[in-house]
Protein backbone atom coordinates (compact mmCIF):
# COMPACT_ATOMS: atom_id res chain seq x y z
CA UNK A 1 2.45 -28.80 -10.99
CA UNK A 2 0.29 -26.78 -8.88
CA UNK A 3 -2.22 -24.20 -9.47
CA UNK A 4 -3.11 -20.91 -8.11
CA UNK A 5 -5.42 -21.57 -5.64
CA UNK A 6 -3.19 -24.44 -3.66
CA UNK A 7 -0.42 -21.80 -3.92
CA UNK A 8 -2.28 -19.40 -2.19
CA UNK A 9 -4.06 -21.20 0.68
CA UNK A 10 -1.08 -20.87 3.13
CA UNK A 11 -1.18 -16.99 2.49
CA UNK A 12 -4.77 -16.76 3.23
CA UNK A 13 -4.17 -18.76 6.15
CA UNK A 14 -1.29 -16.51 7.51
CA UNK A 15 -3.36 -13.46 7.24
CA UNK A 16 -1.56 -11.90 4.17
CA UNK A 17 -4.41 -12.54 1.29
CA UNK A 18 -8.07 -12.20 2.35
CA UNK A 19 -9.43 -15.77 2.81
CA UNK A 20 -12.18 -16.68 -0.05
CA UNK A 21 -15.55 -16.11 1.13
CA UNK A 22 -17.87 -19.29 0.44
CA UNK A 23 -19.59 -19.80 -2.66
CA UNK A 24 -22.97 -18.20 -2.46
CA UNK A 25 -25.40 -20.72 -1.42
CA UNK A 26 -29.07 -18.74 -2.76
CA UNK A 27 -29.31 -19.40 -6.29
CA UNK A 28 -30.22 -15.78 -7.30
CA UNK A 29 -26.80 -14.84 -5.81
CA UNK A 30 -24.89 -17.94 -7.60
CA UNK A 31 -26.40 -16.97 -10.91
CA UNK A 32 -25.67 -12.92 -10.55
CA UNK A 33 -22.15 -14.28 -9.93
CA UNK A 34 -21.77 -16.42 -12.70
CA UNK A 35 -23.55 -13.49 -14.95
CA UNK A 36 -20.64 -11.21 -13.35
CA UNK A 37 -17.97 -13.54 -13.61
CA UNK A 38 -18.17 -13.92 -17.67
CA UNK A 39 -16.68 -10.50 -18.22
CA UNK A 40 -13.15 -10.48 -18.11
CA UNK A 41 -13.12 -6.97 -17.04
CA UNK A 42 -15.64 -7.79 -13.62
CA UNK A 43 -13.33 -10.94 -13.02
CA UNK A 44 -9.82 -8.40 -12.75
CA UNK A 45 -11.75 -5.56 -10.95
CA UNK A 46 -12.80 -8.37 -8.28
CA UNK A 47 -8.99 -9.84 -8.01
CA UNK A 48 -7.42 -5.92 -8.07
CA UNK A 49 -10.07 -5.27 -5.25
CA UNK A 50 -9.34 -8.99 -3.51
CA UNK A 51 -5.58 -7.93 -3.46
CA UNK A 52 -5.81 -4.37 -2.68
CA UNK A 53 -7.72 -5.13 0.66
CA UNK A 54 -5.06 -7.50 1.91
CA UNK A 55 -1.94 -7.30 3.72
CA UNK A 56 -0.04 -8.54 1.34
CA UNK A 57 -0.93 -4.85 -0.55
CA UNK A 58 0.30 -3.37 2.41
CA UNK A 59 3.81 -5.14 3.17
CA UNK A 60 4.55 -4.31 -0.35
CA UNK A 61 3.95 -0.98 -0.34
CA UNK A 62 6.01 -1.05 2.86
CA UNK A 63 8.63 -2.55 0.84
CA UNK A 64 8.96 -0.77 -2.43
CA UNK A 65 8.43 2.51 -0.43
CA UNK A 66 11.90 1.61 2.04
CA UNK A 67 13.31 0.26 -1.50
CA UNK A 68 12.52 3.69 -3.35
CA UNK A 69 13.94 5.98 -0.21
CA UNK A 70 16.54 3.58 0.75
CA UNK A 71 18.26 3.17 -2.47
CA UNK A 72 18.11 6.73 -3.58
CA UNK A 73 15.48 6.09 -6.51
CA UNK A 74 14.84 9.78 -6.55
CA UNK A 75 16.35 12.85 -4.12
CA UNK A 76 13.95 14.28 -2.01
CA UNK A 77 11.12 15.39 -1.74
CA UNK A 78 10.27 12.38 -3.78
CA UNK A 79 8.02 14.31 -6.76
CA UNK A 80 7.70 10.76 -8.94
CA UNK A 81 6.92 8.64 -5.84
CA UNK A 82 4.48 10.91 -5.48
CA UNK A 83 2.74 11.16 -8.58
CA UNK A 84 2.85 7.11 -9.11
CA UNK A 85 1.04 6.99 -5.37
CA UNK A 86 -1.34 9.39 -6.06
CA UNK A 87 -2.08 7.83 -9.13
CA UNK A 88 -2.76 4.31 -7.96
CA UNK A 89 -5.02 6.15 -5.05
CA UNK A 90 -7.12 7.17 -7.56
CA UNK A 91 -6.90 3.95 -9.26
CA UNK A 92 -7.59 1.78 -5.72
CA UNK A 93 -10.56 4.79 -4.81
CA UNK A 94 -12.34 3.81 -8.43
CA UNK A 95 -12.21 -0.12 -7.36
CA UNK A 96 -13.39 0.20 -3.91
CA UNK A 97 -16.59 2.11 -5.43
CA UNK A 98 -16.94 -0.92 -7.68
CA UNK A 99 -16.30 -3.51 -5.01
CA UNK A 100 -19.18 -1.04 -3.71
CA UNK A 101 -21.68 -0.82 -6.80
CA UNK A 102 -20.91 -5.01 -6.68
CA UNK A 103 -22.15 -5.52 -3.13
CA UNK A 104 -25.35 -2.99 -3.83
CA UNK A 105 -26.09 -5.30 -6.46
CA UNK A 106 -25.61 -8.74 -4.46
CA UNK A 107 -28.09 -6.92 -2.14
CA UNK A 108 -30.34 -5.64 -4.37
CA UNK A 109 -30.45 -9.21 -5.63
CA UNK A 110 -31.37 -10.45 -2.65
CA UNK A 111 -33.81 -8.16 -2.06
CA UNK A 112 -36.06 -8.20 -5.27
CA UNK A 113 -35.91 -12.45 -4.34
CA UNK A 114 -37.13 -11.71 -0.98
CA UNK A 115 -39.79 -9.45 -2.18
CA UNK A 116 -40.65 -11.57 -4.41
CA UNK A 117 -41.17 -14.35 -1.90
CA UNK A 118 -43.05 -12.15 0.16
CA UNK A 119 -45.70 -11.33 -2.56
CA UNK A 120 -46.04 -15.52 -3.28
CA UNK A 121 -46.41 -15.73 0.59
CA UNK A 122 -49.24 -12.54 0.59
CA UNK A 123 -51.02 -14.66 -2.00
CA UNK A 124 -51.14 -17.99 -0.77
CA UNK A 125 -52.08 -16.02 2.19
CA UNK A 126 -54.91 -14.75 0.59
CA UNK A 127 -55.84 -18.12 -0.80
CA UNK A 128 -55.69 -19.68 3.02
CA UNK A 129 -57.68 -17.16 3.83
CA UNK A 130 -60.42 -17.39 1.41
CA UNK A 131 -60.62 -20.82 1.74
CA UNK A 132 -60.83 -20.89 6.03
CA UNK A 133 -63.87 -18.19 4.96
CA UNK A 134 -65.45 -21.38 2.50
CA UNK A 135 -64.82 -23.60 5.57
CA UNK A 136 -66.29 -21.51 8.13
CA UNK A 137 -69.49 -20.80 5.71
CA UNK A 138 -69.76 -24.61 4.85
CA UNK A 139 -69.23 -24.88 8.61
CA UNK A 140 -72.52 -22.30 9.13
CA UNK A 141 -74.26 -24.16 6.58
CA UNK A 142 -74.49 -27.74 8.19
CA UNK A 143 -74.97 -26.59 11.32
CA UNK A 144 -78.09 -24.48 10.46
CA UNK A 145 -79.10 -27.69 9.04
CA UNK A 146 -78.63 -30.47 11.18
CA UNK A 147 -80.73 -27.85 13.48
CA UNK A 148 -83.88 -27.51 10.78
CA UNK A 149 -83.75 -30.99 10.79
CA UNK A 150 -83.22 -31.62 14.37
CA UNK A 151 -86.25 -29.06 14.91
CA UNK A 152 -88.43 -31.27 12.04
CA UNK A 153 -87.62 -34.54 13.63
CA UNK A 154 -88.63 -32.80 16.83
CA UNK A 155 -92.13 -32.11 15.98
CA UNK A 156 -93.45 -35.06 13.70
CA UNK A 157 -91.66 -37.88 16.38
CA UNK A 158 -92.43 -36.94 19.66
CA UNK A 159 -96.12 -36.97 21.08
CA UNK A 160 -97.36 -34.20 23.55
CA UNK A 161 -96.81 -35.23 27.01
CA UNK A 162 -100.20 -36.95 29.00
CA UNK A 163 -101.77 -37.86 25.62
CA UNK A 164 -100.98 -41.73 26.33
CA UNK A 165 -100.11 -41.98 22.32
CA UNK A 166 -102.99 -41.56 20.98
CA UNK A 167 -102.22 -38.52 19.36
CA UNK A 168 -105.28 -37.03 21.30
CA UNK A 169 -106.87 -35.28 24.30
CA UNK A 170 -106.94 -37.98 27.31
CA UNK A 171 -110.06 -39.18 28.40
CA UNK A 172 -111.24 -40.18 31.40
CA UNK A 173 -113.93 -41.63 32.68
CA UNK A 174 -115.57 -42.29 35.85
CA UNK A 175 -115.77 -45.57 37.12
CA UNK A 176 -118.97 -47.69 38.02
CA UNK A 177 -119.79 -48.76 41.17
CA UNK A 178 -120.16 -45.35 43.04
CA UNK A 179 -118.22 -46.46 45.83
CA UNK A 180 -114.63 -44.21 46.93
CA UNK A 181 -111.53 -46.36 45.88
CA UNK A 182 -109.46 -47.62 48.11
């Protein structure tokens, strides 16, 4: 027994039904489809849509068209023919404007995640930012420090040059002897 979908695969291959798109990988787009998928009524509007943009939709209008003339379903100018195309035009115009509504709301999905993403990312901004501020005034801070302290170390430590450490005036005093110095 096989199901639908191995049935199908060598049609999508040959080009006559449109081949599946992947599964939506961003979860915001997995979980509008699985919100869209549990009406019946979204599930047949997405097949109806799926089929009508194919060429399988095509070779068998081609068909029952050369069927409908061929065998003489009606004389010309073909009034019923007519009415039933004109009628599943207006049918296949409503679907394509909800394939359309469906793909303004995948991307309206998308976009109220990104924007949301982008107003997380403006905030941690802002938190990156006020904390490089923090760093930059701690940064201020211990530098104006280790200079006050640099400056008090300066001038308790360090004795005035020519005062021989005594922490006073240098003395001097001439010698005995009155004689010149060799």
């Amino acid at each position: 027994m096989t199901n639908h979908k191995t049935r199908s695969r060598p049609l999508q291959r040959s080009g006559l039904l449109p081949m599946r798109l992947p599964e939506p990988i961003d979860p915001a787009l997995a979980k509008h489809a699985e919100e869209r998928a549990s009406k019946a009524q979204n599930r047949i509007a997405d097949r109806i849509t799926r089929f009508s943009g194919s060429m399988a939709f095509v070779y068998l209008h081609i068909l029952w068209f050369s069927l409908w003339i061929g065998l003489g379903v009606e004389k010309y100018p073909f009034g019923l023919l007519t009415m039933i195309v004109s009628l599943e035009a207006i049918f296949l115009s409503t679907f394509v404007m909800i394939s359309q509504n469906r793909a303004d709301a995948k991307h309206q999905v998308i976009v109220d995640e990104q924007w949301a993403t982008v107003k997380e990312e403006d905030h941690q901004n802002r938190e990156l930012l006020d904390l490089s501020q923090q760093i930059l005034d701690l940064t201020k801070a211990v530098h104006a420090y280790a200079r006050d302290a640099a400056g008090r170390t300066d001038g308790n430590d360090a004795s005035p040059a020519g005062t021989g450490g005594g922490g006073g005036p240098a003395q001097t005093t001439p010698r005995q002897g009155g004689g010149e110095q060799p």
